[in-house]
C-alpha atoms as a PDB file:
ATOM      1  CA  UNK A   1       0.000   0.000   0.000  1.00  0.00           C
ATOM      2  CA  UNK A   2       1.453   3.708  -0.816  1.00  0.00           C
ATOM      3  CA  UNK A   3       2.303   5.511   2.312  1.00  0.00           C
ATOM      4  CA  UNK A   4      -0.168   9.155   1.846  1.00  0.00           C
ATOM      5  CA  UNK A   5       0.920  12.050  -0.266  1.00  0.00           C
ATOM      6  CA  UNK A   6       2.928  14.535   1.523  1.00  0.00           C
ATOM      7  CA  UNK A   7       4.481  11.977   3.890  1.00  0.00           C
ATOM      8  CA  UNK A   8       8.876  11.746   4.026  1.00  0.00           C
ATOM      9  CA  UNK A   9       8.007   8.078   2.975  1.00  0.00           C
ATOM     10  CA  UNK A  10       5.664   9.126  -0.035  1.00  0.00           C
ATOM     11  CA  UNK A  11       8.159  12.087  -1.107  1.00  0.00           C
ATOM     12  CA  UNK A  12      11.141  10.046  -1.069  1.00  0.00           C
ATOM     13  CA  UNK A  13       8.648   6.845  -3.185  1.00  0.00           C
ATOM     14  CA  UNK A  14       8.403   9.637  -5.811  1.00  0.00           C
ATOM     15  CA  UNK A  15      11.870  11.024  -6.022  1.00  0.00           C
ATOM     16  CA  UNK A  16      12.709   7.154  -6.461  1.00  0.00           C
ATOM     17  CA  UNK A  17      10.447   6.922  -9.186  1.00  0.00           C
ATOM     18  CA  UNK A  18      10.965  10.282 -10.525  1.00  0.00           C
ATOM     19  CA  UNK A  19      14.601   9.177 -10.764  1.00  0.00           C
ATOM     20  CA  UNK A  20      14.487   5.694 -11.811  1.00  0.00           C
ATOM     21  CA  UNK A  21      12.084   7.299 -14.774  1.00  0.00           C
ATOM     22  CA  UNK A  22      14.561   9.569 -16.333  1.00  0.00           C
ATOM     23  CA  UNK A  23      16.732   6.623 -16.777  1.00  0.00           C
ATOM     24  CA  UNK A  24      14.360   4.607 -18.233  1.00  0.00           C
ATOM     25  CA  UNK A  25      12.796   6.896 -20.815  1.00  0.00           C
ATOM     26  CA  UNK A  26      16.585   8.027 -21.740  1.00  0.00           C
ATOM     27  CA  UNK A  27      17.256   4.452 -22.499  1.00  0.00           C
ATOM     28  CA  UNK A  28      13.755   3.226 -24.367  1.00  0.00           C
ATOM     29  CA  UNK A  29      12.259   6.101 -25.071  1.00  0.00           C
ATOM     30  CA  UNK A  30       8.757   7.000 -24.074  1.00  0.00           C
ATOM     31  CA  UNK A  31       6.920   4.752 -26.285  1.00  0.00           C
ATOM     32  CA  UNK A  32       9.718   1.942 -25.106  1.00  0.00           C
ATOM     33  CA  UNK A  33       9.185   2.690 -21.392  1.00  0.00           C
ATOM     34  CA  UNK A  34       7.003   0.835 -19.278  1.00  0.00           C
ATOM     35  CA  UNK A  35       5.656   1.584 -15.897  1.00  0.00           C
ATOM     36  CA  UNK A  36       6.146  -1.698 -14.648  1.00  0.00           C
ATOM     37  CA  UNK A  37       9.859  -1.507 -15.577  1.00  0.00           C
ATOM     38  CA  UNK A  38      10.158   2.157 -13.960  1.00  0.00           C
ATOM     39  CA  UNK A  39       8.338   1.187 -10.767  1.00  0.00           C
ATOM     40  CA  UNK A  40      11.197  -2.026 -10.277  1.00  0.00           C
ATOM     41  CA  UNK A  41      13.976   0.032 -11.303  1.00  0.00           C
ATOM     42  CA  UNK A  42      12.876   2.301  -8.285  1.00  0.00           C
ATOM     43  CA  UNK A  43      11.929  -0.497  -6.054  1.00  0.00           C
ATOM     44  CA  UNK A  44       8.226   0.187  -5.785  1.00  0.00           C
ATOM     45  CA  UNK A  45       5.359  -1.731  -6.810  1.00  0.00           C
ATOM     46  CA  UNK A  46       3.232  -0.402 -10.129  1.00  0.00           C
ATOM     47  CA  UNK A  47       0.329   0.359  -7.802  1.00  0.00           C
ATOM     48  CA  UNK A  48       2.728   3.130  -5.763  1.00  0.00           C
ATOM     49  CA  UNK A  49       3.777   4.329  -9.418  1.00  0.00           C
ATOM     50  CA  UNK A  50       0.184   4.720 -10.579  1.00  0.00           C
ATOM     51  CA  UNK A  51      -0.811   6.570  -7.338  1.00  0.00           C
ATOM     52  CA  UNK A  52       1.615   8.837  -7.078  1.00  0.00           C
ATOM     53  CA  UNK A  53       1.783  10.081 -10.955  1.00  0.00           C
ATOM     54  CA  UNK A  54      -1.552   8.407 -12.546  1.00  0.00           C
ATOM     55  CA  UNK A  55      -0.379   7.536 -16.144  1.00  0.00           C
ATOM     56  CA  UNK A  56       2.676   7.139 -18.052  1.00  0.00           C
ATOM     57  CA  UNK A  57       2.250  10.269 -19.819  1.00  0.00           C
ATOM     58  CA  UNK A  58       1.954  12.345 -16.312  1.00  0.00           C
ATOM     59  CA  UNK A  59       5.228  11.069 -15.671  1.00  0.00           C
ATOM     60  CA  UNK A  60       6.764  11.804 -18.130  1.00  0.00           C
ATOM     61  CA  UNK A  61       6.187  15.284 -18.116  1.00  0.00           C
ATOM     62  CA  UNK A  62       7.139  15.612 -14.325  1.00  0.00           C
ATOM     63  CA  UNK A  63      10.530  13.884 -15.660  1.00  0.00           C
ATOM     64  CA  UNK A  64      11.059  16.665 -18.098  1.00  0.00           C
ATOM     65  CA  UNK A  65      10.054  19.076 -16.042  1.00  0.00           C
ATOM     66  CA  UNK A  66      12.574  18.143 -13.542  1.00  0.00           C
ATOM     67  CA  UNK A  67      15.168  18.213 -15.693  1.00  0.00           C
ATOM     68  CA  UNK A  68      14.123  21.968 -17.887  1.00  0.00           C
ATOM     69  CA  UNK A  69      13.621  23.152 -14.058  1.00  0.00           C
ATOM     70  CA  UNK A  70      16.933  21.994 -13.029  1.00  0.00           C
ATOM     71  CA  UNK A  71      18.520  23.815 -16.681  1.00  0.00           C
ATOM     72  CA  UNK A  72      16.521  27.478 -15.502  1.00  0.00           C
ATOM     73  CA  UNK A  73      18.465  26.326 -11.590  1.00  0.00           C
ATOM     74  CA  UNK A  74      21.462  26.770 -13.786  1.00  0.00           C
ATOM     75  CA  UNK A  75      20.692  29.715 -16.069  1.00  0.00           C
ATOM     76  CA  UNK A  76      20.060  31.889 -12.372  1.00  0.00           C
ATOM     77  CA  UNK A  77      23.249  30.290 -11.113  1.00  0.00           C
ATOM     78  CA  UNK A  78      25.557  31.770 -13.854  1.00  0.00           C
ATOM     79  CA  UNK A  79      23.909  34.906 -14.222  1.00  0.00           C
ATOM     80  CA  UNK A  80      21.803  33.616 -17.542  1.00  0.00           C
ATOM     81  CA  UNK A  81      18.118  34.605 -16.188  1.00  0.00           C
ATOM     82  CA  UNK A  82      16.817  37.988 -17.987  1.00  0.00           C
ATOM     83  CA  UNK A  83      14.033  39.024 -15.339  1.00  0.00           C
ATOM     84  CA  UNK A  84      15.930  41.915 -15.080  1.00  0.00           C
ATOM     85  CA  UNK A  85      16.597  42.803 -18.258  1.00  0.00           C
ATOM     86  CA  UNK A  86      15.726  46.416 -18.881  1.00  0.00           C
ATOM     87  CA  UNK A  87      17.019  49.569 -21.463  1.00  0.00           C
ATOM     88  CA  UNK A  88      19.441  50.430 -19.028  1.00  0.00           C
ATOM     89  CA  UNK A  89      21.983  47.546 -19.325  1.00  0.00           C
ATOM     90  CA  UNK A  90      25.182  48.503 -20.988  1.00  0.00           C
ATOM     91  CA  UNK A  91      25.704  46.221 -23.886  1.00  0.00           C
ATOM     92  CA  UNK A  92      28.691  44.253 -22.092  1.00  0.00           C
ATOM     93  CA  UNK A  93      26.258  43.173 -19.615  1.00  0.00           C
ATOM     94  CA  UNK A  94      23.842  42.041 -23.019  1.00  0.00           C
ATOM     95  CA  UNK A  95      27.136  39.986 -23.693  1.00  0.00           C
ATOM     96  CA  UNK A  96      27.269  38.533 -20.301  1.00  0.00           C
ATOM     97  CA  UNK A  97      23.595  37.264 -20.205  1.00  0.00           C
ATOM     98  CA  UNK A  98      24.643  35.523 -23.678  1.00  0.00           C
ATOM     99  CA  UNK A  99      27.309  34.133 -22.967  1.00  0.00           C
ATOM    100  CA  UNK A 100      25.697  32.387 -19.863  1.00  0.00           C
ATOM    101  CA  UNK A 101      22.643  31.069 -21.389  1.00  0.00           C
ATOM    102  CA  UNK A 102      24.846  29.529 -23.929  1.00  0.00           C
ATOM    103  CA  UNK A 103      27.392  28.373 -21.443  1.00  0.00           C
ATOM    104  CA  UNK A 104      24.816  26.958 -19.472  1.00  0.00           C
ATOM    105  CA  UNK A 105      23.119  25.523 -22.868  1.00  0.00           C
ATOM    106  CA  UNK A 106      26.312  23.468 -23.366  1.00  0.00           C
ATOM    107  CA  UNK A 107      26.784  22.305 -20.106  1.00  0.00           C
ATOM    108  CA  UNK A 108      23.788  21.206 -19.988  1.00  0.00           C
ATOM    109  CA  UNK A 109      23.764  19.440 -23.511  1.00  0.00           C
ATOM    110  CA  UNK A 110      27.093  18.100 -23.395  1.00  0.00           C
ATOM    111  CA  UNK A 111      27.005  16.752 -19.708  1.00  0.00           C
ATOM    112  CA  UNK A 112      28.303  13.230 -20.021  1.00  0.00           C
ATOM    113  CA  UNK A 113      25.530  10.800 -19.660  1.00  0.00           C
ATOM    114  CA  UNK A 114      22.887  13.503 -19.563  1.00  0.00           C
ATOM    115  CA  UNK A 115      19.269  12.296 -18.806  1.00  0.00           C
ATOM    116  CA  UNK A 116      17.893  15.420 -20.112  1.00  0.00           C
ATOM    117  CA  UNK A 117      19.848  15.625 -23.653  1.00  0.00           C
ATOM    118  CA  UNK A 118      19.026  12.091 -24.227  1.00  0.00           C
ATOM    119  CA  UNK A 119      15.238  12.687 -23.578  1.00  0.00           C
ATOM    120  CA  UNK A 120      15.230  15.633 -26.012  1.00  0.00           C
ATOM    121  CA  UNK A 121      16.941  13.933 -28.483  1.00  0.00           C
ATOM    122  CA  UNK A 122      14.555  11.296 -28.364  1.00  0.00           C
ATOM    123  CA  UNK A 123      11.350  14.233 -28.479  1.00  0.00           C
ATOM    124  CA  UNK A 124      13.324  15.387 -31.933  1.00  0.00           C
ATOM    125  CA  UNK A 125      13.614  11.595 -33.510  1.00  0.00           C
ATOM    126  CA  UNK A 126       9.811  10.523 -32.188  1.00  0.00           C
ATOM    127  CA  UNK A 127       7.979  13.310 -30.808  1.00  0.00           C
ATOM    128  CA  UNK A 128       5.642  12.105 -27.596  1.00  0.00           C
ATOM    129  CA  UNK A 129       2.375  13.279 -26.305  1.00  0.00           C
ATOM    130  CA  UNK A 130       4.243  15.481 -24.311  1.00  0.00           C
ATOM    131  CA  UNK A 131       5.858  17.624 -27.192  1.00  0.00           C
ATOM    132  CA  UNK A 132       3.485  20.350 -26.513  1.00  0.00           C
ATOM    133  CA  UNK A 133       3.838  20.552 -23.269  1.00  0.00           C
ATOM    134  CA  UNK A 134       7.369  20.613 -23.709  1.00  0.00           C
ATOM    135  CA  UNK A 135       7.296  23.293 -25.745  1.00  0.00           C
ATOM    136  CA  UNK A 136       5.112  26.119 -24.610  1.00  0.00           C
ATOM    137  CA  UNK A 137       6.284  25.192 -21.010  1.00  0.00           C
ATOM    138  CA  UNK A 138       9.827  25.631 -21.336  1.00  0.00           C
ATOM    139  CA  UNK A 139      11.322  25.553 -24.984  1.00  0.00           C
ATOM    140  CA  UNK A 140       9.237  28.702 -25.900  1.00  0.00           C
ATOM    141  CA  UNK A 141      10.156  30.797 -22.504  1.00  0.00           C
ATOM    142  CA  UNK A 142      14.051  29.728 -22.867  1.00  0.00           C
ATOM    143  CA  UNK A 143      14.079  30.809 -26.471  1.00  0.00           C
ATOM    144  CA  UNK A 144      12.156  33.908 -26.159  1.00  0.00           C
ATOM    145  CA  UNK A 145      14.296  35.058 -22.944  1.00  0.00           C
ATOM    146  CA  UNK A 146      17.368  34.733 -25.809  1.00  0.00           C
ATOM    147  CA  UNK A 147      15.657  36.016 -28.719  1.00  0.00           C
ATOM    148  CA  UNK A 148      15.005  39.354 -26.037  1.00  0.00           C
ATOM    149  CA  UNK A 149      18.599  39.288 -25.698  1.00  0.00           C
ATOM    150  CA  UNK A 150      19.499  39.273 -29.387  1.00  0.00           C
ATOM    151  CA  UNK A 151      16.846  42.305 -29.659  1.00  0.00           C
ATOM    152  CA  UNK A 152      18.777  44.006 -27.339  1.00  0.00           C
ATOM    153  CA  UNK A 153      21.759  43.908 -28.893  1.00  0.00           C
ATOM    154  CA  UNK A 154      20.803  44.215 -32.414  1.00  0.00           C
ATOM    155  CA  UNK A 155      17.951  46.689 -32.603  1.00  0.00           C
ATOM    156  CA  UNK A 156      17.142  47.983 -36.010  1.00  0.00           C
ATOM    157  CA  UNK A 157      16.588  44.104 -36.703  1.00  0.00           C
ATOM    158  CA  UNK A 158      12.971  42.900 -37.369  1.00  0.00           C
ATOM    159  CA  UNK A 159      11.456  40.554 -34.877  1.00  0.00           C
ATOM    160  CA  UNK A 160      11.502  37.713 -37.469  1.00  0.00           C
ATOM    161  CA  UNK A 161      15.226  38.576 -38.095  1.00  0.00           C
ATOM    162  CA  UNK A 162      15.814  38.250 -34.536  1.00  0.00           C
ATOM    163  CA  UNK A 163      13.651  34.867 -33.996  1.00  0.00           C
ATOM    164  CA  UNK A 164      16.274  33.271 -36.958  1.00  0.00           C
ATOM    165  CA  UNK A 165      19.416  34.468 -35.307  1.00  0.00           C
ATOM    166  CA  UNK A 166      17.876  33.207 -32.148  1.00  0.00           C
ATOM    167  CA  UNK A 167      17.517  30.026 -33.999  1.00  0.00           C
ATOM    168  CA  UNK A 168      20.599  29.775 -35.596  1.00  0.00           C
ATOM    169  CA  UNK A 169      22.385  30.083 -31.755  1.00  0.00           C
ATOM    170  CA  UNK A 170      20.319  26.761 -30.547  1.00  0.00           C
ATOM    171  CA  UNK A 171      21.472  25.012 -33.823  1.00  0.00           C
ATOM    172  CA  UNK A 172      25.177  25.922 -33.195  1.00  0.00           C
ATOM    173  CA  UNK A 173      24.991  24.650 -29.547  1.00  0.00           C
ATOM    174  CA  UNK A 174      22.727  21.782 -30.794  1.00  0.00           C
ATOM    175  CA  UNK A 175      25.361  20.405 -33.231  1.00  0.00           C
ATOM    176  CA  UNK A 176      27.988  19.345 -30.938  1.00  0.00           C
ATOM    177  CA  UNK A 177      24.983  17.422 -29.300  1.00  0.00           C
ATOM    178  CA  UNK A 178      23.351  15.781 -32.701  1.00  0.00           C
ATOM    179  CA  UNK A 179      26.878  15.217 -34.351  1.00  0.00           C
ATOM    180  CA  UNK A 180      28.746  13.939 -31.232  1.00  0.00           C
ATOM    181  CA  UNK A 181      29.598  11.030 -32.210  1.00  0.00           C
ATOM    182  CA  UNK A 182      31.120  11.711 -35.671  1.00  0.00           C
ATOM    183  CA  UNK A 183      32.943  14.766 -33.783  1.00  0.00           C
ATOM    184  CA  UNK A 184      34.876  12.744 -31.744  1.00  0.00           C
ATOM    185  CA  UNK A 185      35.115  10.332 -34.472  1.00  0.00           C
ATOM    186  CA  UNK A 186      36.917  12.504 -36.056  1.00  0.00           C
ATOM    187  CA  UNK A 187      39.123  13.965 -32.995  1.00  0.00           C
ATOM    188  CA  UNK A 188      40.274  10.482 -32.132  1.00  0.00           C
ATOM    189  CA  UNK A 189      38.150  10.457 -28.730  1.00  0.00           C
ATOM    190  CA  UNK A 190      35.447   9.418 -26.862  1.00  0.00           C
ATOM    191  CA  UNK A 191      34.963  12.364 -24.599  1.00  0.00           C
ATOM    192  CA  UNK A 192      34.994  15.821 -24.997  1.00  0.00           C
ATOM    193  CA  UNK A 193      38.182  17.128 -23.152  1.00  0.00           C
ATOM    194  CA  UNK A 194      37.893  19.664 -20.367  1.00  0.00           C
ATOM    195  CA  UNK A 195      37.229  23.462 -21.353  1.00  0.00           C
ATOM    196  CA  UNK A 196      35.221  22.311 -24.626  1.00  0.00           C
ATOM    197  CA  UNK A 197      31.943  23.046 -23.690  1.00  0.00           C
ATOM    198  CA  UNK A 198      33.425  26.970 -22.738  1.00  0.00           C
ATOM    199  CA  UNK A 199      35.304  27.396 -25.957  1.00  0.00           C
ATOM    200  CA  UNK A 200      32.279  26.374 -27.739  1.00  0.00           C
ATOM    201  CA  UNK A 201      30.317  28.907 -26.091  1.00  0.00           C
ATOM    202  CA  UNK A 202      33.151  31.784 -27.084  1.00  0.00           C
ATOM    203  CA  UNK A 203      32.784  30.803 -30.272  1.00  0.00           C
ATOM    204  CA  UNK A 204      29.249  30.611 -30.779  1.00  0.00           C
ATOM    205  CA  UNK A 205      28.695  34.112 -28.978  1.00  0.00           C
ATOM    206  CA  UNK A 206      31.677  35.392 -31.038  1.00  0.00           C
ATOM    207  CA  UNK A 207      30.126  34.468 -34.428  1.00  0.00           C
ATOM    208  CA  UNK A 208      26.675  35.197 -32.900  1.00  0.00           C
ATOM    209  CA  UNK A 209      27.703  39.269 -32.550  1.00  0.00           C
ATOM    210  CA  UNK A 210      29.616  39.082 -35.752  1.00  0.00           C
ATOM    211  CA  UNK A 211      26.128  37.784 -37.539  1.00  0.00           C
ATOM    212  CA  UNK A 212      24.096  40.436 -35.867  1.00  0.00           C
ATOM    213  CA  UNK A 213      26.427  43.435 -37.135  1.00  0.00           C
ATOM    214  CA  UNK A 214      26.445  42.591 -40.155  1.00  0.00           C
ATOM    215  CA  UNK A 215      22.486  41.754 -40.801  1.00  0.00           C
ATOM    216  CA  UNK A 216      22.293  45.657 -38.880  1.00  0.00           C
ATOM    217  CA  UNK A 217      25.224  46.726 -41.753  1.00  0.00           C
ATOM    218  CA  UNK A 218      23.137  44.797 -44.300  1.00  0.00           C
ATOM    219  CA  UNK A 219      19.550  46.159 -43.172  1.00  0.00           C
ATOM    220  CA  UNK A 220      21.206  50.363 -42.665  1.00  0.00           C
ATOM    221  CA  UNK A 221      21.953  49.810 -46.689  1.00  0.00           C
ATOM    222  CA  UNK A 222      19.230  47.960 -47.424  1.00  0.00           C
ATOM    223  CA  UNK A 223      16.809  50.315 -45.655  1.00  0.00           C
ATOM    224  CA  UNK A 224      13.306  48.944 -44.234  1.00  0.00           C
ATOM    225  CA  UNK A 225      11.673  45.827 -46.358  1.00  0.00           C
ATOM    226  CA  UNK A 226       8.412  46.824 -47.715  1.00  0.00           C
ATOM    227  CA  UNK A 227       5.940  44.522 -49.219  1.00  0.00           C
ATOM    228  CA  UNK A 228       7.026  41.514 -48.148  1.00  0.00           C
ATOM    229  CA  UNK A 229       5.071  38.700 -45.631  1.00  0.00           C
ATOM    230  CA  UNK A 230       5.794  38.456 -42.395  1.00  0.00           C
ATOM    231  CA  UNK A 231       7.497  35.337 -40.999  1.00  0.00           C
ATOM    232  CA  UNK A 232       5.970  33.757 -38.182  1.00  0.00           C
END
């Protein structure tokens, strides 16, 4: 019998499952995953795993909302958040906030044995129920935080301008990510070595600011677009 909600013994049944899960749906994927095989791997019985999450799919979005919750942890721990973003910041500080979030992006991504890379490769391969959860819970926020960034530091840029430079910043950090294995194919390791993940982000803000002056070079020559659709 599950011990009642809010009870040390019925917190610490869910962290166990909670945990066990992550593993679980890194390794089979959320179609693969059963909740049979979650509730063993966290030494409960299915009935405890029903009761204290109700359905695979409820789960499963707790997981990933662990895991986002624990990458937003990180993003106020190295100075990444932009609730306090305002006209006043100098543009070094606009720097700053970018280089954390993709810092933090990296670290996150790149973490060796990662639950929560794993699961969102998985979401990009064979999207779950969950996707839309997924998204306007935490993927929309964390890009729209960095497209406010990119705004900031490019200004006479279009907001559709801005959303595919914001774009093109998750694809850099993505890459190292989708392509790891062929990278270190082609390094002659198995690992990343130590300081990667930071040079990575140097570069990627680096070329980020060089893209942004010149589509501000390109657009002061240019002058406004007229005419043409918007791009959602």
């Amino acid at each position: 019998m599950a011990a009642p909600a809010g009870t040390p013994r019925a917190r610490q049944t869910r962290d166990r499952l909670i945990e066990a899960a992550g593993g679980v749906f890194a390794e089979r994927g959320y179609r693969g995953a059963t909740m049979r095989e979650i509730a063993e791997r966290a030494g409960a019985n299915l009935a405890a795993a029903h009761y204290h999450f109700g359905s695979k799919l409820d789960l499963y979005r707790d997981v990933v909302s662990v895991h986002f919750e624990r990458l937003e942890a990180r993003l106020a721990e190295r100075g990444g958040a932009v609730e306090a973003l305002d006209a006043s910041q100098p543009r070094e500080r606009l720097v700053e906030l970018l280089r954390a979030r993709v810092g933090t992006m990296l670290a996150t991504l790149l973490e060796p044995g990662g639950v929560h890379p794993t699961l969102m490769q998985r979401e990009l391969l064979d999207p779950s129920e969950a996707l839309p959860f997924i998204v306007a819970r935490f993927i929309e926020p964390l890009q729209r935080d960095t497209a406010r960034i990119l705004a900031r530091l490019a200004p006479s840029l279009d907001a559709a301008s801005v959303r595919r430079c914001m774009h093109s910043v998750v694809g850099q950090a993505a890459f190292y990510l989708t392509h790891r294995a062929p990278l270190l194919s082609m390094m002659g390791r198995s690992a990343y070595p130590s300081g990667f993940a930071d040079g990575v982000a140097d570069h990627i803000v680096a070329f980020t600011l060089g893209g942004l002056a010149a589509l501000e070079r390109e657009r002061a020559r240019s002058g406004p677009r007229r005419g043409r659709r918007k791009t959602r």
